[in-house]
Protein backbone atom coordinates (compact mmCIF):
# COMPACT_ATOMS: atom_id res chain seq x y z
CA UNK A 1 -4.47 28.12 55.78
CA UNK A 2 -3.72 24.32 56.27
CA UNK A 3 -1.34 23.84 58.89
CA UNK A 4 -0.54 20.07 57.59
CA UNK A 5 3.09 18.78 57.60
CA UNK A 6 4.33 19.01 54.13
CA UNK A 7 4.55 15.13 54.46
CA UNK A 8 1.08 14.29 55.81
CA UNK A 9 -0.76 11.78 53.73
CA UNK A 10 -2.92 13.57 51.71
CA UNK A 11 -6.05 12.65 48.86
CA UNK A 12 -4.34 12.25 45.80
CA UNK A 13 -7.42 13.78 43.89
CA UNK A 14 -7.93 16.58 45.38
CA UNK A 15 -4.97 16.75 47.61
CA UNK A 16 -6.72 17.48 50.75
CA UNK A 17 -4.65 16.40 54.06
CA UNK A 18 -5.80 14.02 56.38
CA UNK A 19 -6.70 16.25 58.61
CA UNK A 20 -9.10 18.17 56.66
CA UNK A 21 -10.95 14.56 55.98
CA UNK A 22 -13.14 12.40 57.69
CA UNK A 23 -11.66 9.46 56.05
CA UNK A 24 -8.57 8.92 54.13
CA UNK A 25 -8.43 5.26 52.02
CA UNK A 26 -4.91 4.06 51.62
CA UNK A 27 -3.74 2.51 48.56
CA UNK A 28 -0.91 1.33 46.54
CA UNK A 29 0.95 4.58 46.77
CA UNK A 30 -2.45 6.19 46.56
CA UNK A 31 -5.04 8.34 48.99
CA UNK A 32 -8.84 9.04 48.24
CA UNK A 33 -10.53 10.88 50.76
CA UNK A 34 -14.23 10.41 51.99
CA UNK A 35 -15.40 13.21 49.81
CA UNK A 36 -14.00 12.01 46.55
CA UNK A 37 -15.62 8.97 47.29
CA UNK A 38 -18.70 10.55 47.15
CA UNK A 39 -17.96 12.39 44.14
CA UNK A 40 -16.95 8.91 42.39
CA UNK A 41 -20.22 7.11 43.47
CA UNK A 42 -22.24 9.87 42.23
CA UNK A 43 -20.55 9.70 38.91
CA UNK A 44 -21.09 6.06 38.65
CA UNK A 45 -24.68 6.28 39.36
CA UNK A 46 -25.28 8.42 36.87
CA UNK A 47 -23.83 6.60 34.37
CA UNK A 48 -25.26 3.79 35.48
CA UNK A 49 -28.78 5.66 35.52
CA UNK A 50 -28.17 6.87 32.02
CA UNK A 51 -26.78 3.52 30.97
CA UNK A 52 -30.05 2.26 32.14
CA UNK A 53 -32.31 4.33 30.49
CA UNK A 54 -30.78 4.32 27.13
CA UNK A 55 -31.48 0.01 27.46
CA UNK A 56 -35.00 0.42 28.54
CA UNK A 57 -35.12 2.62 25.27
CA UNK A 58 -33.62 0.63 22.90
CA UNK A 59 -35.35 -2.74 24.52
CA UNK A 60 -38.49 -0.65 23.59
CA UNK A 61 -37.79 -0.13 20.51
CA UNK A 62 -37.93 -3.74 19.54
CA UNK A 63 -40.69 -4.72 17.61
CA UNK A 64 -43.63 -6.47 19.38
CA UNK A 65 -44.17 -10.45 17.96
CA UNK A 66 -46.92 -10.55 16.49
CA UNK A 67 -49.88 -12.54 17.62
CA UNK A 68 -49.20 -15.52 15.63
CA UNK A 69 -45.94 -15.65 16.43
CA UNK A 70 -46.76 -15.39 20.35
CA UNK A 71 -48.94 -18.16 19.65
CA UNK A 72 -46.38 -20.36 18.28
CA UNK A 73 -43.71 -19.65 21.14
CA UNK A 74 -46.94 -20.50 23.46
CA UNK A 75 -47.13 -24.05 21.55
CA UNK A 76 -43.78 -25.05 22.54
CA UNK A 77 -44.27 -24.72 26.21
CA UNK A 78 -48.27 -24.96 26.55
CA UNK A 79 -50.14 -28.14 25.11
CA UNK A 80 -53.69 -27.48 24.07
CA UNK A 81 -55.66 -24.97 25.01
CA UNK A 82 -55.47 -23.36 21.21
CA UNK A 83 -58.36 -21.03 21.77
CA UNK A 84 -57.08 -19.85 25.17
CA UNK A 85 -53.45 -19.19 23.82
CA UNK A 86 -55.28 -17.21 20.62
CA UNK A 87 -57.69 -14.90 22.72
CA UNK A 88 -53.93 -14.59 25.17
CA UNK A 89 -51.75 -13.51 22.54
CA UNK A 90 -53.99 -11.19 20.83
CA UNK A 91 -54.55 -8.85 24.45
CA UNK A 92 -50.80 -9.68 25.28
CA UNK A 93 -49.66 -8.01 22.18
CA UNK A 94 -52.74 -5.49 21.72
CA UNK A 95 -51.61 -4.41 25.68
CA UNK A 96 -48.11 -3.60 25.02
CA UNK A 97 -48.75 -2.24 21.42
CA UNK A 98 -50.93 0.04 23.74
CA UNK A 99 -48.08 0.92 26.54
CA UNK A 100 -45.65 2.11 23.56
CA UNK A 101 -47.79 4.39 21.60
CA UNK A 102 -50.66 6.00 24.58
CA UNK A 103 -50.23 9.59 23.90
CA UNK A 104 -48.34 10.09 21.33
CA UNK A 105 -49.72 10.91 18.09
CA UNK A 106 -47.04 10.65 16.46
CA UNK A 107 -46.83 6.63 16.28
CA UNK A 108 -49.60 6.74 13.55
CA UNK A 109 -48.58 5.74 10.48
CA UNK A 110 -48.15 8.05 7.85
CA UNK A 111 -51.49 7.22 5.49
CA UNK A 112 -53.05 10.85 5.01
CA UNK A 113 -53.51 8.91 1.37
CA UNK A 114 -55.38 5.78 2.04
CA UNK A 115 -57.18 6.94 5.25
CA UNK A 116 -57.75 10.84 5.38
CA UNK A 117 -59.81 9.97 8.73
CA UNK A 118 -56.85 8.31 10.37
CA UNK A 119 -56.12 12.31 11.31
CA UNK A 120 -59.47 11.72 13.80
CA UNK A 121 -57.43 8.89 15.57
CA UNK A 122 -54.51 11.59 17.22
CA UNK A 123 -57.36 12.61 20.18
CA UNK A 124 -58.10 8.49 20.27
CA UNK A 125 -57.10 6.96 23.70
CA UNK A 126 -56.62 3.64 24.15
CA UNK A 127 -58.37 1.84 26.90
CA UNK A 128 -56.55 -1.26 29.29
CA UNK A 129 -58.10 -4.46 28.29
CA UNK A 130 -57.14 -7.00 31.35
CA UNK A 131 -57.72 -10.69 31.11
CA UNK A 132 -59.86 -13.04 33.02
CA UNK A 133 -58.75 -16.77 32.41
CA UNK A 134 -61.77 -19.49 33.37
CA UNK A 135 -60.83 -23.34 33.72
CA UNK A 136 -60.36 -26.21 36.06
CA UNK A 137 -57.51 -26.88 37.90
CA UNK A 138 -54.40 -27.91 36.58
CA UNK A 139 -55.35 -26.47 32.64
CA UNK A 140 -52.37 -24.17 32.39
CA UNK A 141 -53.61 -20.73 33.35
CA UNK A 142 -50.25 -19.79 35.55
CA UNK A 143 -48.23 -21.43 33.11
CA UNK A 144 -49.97 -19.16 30.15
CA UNK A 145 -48.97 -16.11 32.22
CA UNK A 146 -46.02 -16.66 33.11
CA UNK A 147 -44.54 -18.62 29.68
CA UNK A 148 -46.09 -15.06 27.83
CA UNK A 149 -44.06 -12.92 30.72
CA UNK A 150 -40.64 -14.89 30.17
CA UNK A 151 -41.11 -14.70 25.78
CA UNK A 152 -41.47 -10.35 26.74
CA UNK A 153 -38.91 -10.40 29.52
CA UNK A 154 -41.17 -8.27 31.85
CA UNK A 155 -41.18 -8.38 35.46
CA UNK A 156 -44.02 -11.14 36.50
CA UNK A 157 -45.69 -11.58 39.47
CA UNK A 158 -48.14 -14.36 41.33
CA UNK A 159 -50.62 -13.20 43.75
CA UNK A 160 -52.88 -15.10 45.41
CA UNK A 161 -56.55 -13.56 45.86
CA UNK A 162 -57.30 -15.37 48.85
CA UNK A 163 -54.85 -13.41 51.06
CA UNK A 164 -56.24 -9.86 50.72
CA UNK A 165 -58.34 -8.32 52.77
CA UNK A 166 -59.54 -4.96 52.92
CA UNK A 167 -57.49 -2.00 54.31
CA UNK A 168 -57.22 -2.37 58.26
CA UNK A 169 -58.01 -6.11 58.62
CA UNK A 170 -55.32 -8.56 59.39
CA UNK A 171 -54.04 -10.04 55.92
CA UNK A 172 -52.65 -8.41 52.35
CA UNK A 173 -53.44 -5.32 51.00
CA UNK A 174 -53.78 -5.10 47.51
CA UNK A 175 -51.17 -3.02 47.36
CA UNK A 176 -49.30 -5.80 48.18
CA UNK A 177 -49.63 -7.40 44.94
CA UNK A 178 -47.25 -4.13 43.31
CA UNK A 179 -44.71 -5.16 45.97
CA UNK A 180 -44.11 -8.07 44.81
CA UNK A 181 -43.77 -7.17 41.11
CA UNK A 182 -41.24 -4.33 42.64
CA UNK A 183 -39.27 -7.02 43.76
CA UNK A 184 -39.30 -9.32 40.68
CA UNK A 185 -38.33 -6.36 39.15
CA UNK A 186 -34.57 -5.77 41.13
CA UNK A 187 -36.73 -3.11 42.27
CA UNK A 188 -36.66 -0.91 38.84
CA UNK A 189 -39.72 0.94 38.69
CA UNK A 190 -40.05 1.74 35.15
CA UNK A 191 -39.63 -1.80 34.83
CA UNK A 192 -42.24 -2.61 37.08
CA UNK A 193 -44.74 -0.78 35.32
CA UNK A 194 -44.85 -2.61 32.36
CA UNK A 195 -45.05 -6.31 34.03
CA UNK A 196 -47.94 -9.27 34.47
CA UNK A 197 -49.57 -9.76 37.41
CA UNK A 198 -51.31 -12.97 37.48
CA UNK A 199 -54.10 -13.01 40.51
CA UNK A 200 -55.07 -16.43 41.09
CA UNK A 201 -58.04 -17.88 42.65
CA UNK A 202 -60.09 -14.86 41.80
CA UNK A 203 -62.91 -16.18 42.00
CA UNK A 204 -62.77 -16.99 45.76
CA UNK A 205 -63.51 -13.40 46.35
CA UNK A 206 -67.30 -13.92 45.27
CA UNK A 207 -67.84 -16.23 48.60
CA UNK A 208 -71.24 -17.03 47.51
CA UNK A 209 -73.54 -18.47 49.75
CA UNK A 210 -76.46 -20.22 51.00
CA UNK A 211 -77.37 -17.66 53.55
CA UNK A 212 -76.41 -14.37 54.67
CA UNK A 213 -73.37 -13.99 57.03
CA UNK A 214 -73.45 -11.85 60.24
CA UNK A 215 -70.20 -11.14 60.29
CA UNK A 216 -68.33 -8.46 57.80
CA UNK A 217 -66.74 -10.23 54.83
CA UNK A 218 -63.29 -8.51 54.92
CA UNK A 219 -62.02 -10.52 51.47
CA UNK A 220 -65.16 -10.85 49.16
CA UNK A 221 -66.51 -7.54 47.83
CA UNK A 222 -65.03 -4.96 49.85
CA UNK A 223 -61.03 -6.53 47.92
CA UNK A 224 -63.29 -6.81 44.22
CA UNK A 225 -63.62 -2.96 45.29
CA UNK A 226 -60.06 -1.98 46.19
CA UNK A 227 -58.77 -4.07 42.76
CA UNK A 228 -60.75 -1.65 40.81
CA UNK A 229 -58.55 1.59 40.67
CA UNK A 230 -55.09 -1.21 40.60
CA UNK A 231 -57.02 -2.53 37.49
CA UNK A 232 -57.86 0.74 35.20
CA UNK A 233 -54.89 2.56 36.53
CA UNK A 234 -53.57 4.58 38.89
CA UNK A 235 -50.43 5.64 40.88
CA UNK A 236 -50.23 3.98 44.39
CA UNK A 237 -47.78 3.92 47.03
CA UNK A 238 -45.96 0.85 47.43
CA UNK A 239 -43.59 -0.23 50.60
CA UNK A 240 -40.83 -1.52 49.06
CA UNK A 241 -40.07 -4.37 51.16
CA UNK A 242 -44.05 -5.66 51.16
CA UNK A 243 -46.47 -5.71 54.10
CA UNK A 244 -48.78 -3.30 54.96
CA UNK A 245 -48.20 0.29 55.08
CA UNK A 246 -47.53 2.57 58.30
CA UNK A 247 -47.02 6.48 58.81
CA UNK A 248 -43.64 7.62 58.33
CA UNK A 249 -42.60 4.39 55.99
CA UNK A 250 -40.96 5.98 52.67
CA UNK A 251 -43.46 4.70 49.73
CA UNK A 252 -42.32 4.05 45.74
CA UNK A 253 -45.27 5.40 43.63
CA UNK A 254 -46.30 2.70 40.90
CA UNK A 255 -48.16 3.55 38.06
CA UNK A 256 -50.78 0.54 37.42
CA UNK A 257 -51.70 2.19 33.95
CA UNK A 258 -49.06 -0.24 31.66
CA UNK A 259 -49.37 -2.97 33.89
CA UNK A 260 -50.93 -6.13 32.63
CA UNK A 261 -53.51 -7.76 35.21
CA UNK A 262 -54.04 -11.79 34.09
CA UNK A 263 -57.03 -12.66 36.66
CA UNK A 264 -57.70 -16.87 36.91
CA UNK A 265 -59.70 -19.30 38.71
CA UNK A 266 -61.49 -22.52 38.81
CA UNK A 267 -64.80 -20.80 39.01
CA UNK A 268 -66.72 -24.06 40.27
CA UNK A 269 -70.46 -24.16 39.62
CA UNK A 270 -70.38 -21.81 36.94
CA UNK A 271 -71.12 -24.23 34.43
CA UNK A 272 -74.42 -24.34 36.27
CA UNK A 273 -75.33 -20.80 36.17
CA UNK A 274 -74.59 -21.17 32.73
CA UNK A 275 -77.25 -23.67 31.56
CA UNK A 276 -79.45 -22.11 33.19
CA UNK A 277 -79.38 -19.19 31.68
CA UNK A 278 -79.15 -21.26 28.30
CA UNK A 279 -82.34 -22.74 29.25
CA UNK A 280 -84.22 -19.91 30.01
CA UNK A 281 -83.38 -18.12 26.46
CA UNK A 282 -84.56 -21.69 24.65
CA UNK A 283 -88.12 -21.05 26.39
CA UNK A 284 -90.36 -20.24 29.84
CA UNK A 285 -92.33 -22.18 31.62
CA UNK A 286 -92.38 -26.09 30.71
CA UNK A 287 -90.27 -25.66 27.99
CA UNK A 288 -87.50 -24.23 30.25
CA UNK A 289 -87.11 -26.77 33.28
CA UNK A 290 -87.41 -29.99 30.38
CA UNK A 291 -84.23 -27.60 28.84
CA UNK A 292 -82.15 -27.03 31.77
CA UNK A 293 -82.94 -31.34 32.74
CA UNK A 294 -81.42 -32.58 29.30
CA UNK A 295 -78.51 -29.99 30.05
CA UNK A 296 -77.70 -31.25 33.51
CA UNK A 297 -78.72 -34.92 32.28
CA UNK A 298 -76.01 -34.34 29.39
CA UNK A 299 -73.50 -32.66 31.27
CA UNK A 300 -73.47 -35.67 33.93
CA UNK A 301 -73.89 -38.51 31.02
CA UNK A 302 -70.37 -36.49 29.56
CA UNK A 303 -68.61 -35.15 32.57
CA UNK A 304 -65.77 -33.25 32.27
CA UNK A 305 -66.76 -32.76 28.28
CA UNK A 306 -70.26 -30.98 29.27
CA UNK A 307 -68.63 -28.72 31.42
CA UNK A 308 -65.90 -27.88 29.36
CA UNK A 309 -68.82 -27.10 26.36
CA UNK A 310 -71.08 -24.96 29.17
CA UNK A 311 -67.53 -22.80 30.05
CA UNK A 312 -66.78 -21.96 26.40
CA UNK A 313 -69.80 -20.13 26.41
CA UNK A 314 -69.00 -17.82 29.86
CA UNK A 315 -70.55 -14.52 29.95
CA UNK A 316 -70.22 -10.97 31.84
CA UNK A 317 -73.53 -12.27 32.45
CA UNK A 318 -72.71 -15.20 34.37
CA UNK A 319 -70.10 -13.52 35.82
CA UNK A 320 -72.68 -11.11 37.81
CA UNK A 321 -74.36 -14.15 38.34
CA UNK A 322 -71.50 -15.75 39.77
CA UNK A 323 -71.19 -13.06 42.69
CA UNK A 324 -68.56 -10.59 40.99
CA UNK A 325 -69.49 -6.78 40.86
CA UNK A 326 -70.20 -4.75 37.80
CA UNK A 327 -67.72 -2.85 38.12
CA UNK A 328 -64.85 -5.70 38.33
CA UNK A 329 -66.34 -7.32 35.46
CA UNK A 330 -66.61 -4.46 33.15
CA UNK A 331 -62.68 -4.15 33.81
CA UNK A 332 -62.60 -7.40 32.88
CA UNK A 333 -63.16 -7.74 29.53
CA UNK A 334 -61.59 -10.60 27.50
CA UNK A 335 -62.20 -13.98 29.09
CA UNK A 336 -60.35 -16.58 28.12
CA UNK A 337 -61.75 -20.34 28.86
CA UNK A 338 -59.40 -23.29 29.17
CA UNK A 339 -60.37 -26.64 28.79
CA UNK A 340 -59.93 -29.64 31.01
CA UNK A 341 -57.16 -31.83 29.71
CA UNK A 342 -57.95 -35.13 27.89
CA UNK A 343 -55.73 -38.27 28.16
CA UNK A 344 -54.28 -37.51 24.85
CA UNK A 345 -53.25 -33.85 26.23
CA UNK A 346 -51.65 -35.11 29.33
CA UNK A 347 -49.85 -37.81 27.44
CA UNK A 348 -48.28 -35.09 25.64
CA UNK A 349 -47.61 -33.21 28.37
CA UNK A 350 -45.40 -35.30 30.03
CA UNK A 351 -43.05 -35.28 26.63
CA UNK A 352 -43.85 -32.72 24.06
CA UNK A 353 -43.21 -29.17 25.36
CA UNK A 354 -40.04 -27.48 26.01
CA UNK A 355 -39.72 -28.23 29.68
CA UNK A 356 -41.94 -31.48 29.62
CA UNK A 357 -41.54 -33.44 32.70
CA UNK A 358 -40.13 -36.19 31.58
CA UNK A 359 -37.21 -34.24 30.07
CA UNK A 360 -36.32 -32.40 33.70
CA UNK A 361 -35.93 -35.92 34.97
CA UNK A 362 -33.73 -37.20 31.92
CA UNK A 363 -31.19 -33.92 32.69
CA UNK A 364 -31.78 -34.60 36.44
CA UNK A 365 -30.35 -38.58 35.80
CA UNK A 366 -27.58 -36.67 33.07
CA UNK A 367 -26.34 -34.62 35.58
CA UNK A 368 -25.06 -37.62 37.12
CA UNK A 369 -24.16 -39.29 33.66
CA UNK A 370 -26.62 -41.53 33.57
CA UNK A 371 -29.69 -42.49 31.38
CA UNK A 372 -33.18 -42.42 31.56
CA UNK A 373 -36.21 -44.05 29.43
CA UNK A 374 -39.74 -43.76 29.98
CA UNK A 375 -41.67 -47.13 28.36
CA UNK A 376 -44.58 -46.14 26.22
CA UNK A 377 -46.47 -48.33 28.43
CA UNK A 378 -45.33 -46.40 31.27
CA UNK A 379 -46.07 -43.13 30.11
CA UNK A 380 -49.54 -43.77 29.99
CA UNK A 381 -49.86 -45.34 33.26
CA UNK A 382 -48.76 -42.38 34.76
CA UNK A 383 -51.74 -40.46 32.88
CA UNK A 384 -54.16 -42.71 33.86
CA UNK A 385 -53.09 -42.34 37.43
CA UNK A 386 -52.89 -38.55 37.25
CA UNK A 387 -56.55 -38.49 36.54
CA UNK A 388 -57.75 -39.95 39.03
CA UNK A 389 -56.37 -37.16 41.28
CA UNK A 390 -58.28 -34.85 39.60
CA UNK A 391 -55.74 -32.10 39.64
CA UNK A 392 -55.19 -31.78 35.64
CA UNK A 393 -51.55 -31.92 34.61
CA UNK A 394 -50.54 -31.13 38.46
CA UNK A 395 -51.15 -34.67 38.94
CA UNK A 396 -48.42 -35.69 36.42
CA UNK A 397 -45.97 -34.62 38.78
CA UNK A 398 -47.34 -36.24 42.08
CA UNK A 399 -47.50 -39.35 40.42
CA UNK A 400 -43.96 -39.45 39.11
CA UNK A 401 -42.42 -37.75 42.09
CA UNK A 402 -43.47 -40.94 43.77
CA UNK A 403 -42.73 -43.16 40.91
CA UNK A 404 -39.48 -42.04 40.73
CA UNK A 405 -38.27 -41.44 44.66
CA UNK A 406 -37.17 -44.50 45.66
CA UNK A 407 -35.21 -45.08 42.14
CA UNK A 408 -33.39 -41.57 42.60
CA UNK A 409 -32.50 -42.93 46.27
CA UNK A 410 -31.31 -46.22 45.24
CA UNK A 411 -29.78 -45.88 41.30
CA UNK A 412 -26.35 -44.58 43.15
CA UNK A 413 -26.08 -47.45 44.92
CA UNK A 414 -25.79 -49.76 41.93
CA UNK A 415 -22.18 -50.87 41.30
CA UNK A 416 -20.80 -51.65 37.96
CA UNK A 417 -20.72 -49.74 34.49
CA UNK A 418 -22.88 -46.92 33.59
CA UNK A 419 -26.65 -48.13 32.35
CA UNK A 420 -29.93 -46.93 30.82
CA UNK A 421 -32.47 -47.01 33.89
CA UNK A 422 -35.64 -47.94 31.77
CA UNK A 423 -39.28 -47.35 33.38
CA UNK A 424 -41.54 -49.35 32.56
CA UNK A 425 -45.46 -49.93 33.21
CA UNK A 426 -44.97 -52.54 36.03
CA UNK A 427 -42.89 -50.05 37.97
CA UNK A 428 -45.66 -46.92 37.69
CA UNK A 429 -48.47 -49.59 38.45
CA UNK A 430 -46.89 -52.28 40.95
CA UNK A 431 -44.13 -50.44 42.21
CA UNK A 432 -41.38 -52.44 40.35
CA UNK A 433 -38.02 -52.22 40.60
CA UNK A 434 -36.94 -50.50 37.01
CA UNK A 435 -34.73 -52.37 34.08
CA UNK A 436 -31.44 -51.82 33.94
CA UNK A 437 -29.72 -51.88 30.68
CA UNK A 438 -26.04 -52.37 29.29
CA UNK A 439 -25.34 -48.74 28.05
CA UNK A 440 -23.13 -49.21 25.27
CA UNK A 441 -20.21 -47.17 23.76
CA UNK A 442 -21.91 -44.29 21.12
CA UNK A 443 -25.88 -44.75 22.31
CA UNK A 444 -27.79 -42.35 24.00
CA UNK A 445 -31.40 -42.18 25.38
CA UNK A 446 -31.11 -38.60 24.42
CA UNK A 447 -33.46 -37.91 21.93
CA UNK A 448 -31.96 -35.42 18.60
CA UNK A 449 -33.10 -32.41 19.35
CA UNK A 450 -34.11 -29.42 16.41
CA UNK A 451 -32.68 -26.12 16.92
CA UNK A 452 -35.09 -24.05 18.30
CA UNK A 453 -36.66 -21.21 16.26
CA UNK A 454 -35.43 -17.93 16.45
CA UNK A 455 -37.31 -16.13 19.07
CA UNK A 456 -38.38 -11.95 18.09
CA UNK A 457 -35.96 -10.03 20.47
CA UNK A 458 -37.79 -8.87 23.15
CA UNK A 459 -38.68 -5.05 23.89
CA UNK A 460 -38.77 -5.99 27.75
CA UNK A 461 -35.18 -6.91 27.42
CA UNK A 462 -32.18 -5.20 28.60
CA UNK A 463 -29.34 -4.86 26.15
């Protein structure tokens, strides 16, 4: 029996006194005690929970874009590269299209009629096709990735291959890698298991060399052996906040099955392993070595245009050959080569796609109402300085970040009535100072813009 004064302050839920409370929140005229609050926040929850589930649902049941039409989203960010973006958004789509229907038999179509041995396809499992992406620096394979994980709207991830090591040595696990997909996914794990990983600089983990080391290699073969259960699938415990795990630390389990592994790297010298094993199908003996010298002799006379023919033709072979295990390899299998860029494909770099770089510095200069104009002239001066870095279209940016520092530090400065700042080729070359132009009333250096096409809705998306 409550022996409460009649006018105690009491919950007005469930009318409990203070006294019979830990906590009692005051109001406007109002009490909730600590236990109603608990009551509240586990209603909330799980209608959040449900909430939740009934978007990741409905975002599933979207329909998948097709591969052509993954292709053509890829063209508006990605120049070049056609066959790379092809090869892309075929696994991309075949991938997904495999993480909605696994298991259930009941996705086949209905065509008894046309194909009375599509009723042999129920017991049919489909297998995880991952994707290994071959090219110089600077081609586009993070941008690939991550352009195809922003059209889904699935959680995406960079890892870098040179960090891991295997369990017990100082560095990464490769668990590590699902820790940060948790994360890029607000730490949802159904989300998380239907994301891209991209793991660059894969092929650092062959560490071939001249001799043999004394010393254990802690981040060549013994990692290429770890990645292969995170590649085909399987449920590992991930700490949620990244690092290594300990005893006692609470674990989320992550199934690897649905997720997407997009492997890339520079892969230098394969071109060489590649000839040669060109050469030695043309012939033996003499015939052979006069092969593999008018390959190399080509391949020098042409630079970057004989490598870029010797890639295209890449291998599991070569791969082996290269210093990656079978294993790895065989779950490996769609390779994707990208190209090195031409002149003509940096050129359009800087202007053509979506977020080209000279667009991000127009709105940069619009943000502060003023104008910016890139000289034909200009444009290609910064190309032909960009490839002399070597660094593909990574060198577009170094050379106009340092174009274009001192002009960002000084245009403020300027006193008088808004102008077009115009670039020309003296100023990328010389280090000019840029033109300044009268801006006058109703012109723009903004260029008309077409509305962009309608994009598929996305079955990664939340509603």
């Amino acid at each position: 029996m409550s022996t409460a004064r009649p006018d105690a302050p009491r919950c007005s839920f469930c009318e409990r006194p203070a006294g019979e409370v830990d906590s009692l929140v005051a109001g406007p005229e109002v009490y909730i005690c600590d236990r109603c609050i608990d009551d509240a926040a586990g209603i909330v929850n799980g209608e959040r929970e449900q909430s939740e589930r009934v978007a990741a649902e409905h975002a599933l049941a979207q329909p998948l874009p097709p591969p052509h039409r993954l292709k053509g989203l890829l063209d508006e960010h990605v120049v070049g590269q056609e066959e790379a973006k092809r090869i892309l958004s075929v696994a991309v789509y075949n991938h997904y299209k495999r993480v909605r229907h696994t298991g259930d038999a009941s996705d086949l179509p209905s065509s008894a009629g046309r194909f009375p041995e599509s009723g042999d396809l129920a017991d049919v499992e489909l297998e995880k096709s991952n994707v290994l992406l071959v090219g110089p620096t600077g081609t586009g394979k993070t941008l690939l990735a991550r352009t195809l994980a922003d059209l889904l709207d699935v959680p995406f991830c960079i890892a870098d291959a040179t960090t891991l090591t295997e369990a017990g040595y100082v560095g990464e696990d490769v668990e590590s890698i699902l820790s940060q997909l948790l994360q890029a996914a607000d730490f949802d794990t159904d989300r998380a298991e239907r994301g891209i990983v991209y793991l660059d600089e894969i092929d650092k983990l062959t560490h071939r060399r001249a001799g043999a080391s004394v010393t254990r290699d802690v981040s060549g073969q013994g990692v290429q052996q770890a990645l292969l259960k995170l590649l085909e699938g399987t449920t590992a415990g991930v700490p949620p906040e990244g690092g290594r795990k300990h005893p006692e630390q609470p674990l989320v389990q992550i199934d690897t099955t649905g997720i997407l592994f997009i492997c890339g790297g520079a892969f230098g010298g394969l071109e060489d392993l590649i000839e040669q094993r060109l050469s030695r199908q043309a012939g033996v003996g003499f015939r052979a070595a006069a092969a593999d010298d008018r390959a190399s002799e080509t391949r020098r006379a042409s630079g970057d245009a004989g490598s870029r023919s010797a890639l295209m033709q890449t291998t599991p072979e070569d791969l082996l050959a290269y210093g990656f295990i079978p294993e790895l390899v065989g779950r490996l299998p769609v390779i994707g080569t990208l190209e090195a860029l031409s002149p003509r494909a940096l050129r359009r770099i800087l202007t053509d796609p979506q977020n080209a770089l000279v667009k991000q510095y127009r709105k940069l200069f619009a943000l502060d109402d003023l104008e910016l104009a890139f000289d034909e002239a200009a444009l290609e001066a910064v190309v032909e300085r960009a490839r002399t870095l070597g660094t593909g279209a990574r060198g577009l940016r170094a050379v106009l970040e340092e174009v274009m520092l001192d002009i960002m530090f000084a245009v403020h400065q300027r006193a008088g009535a808004p102008a077009r700042c115009r670039i020309t080729r003296g100023v990328v070359e010389n280090g000019d100072a840029p033109v300044y132009e009268p801006l006058s009333e109703g012109t723009s250096a903004d260029e008309s813009e077409a509305p962009a096409p309608e994009r598929p809705p996305s079955w990664g998306r939340r509603a």
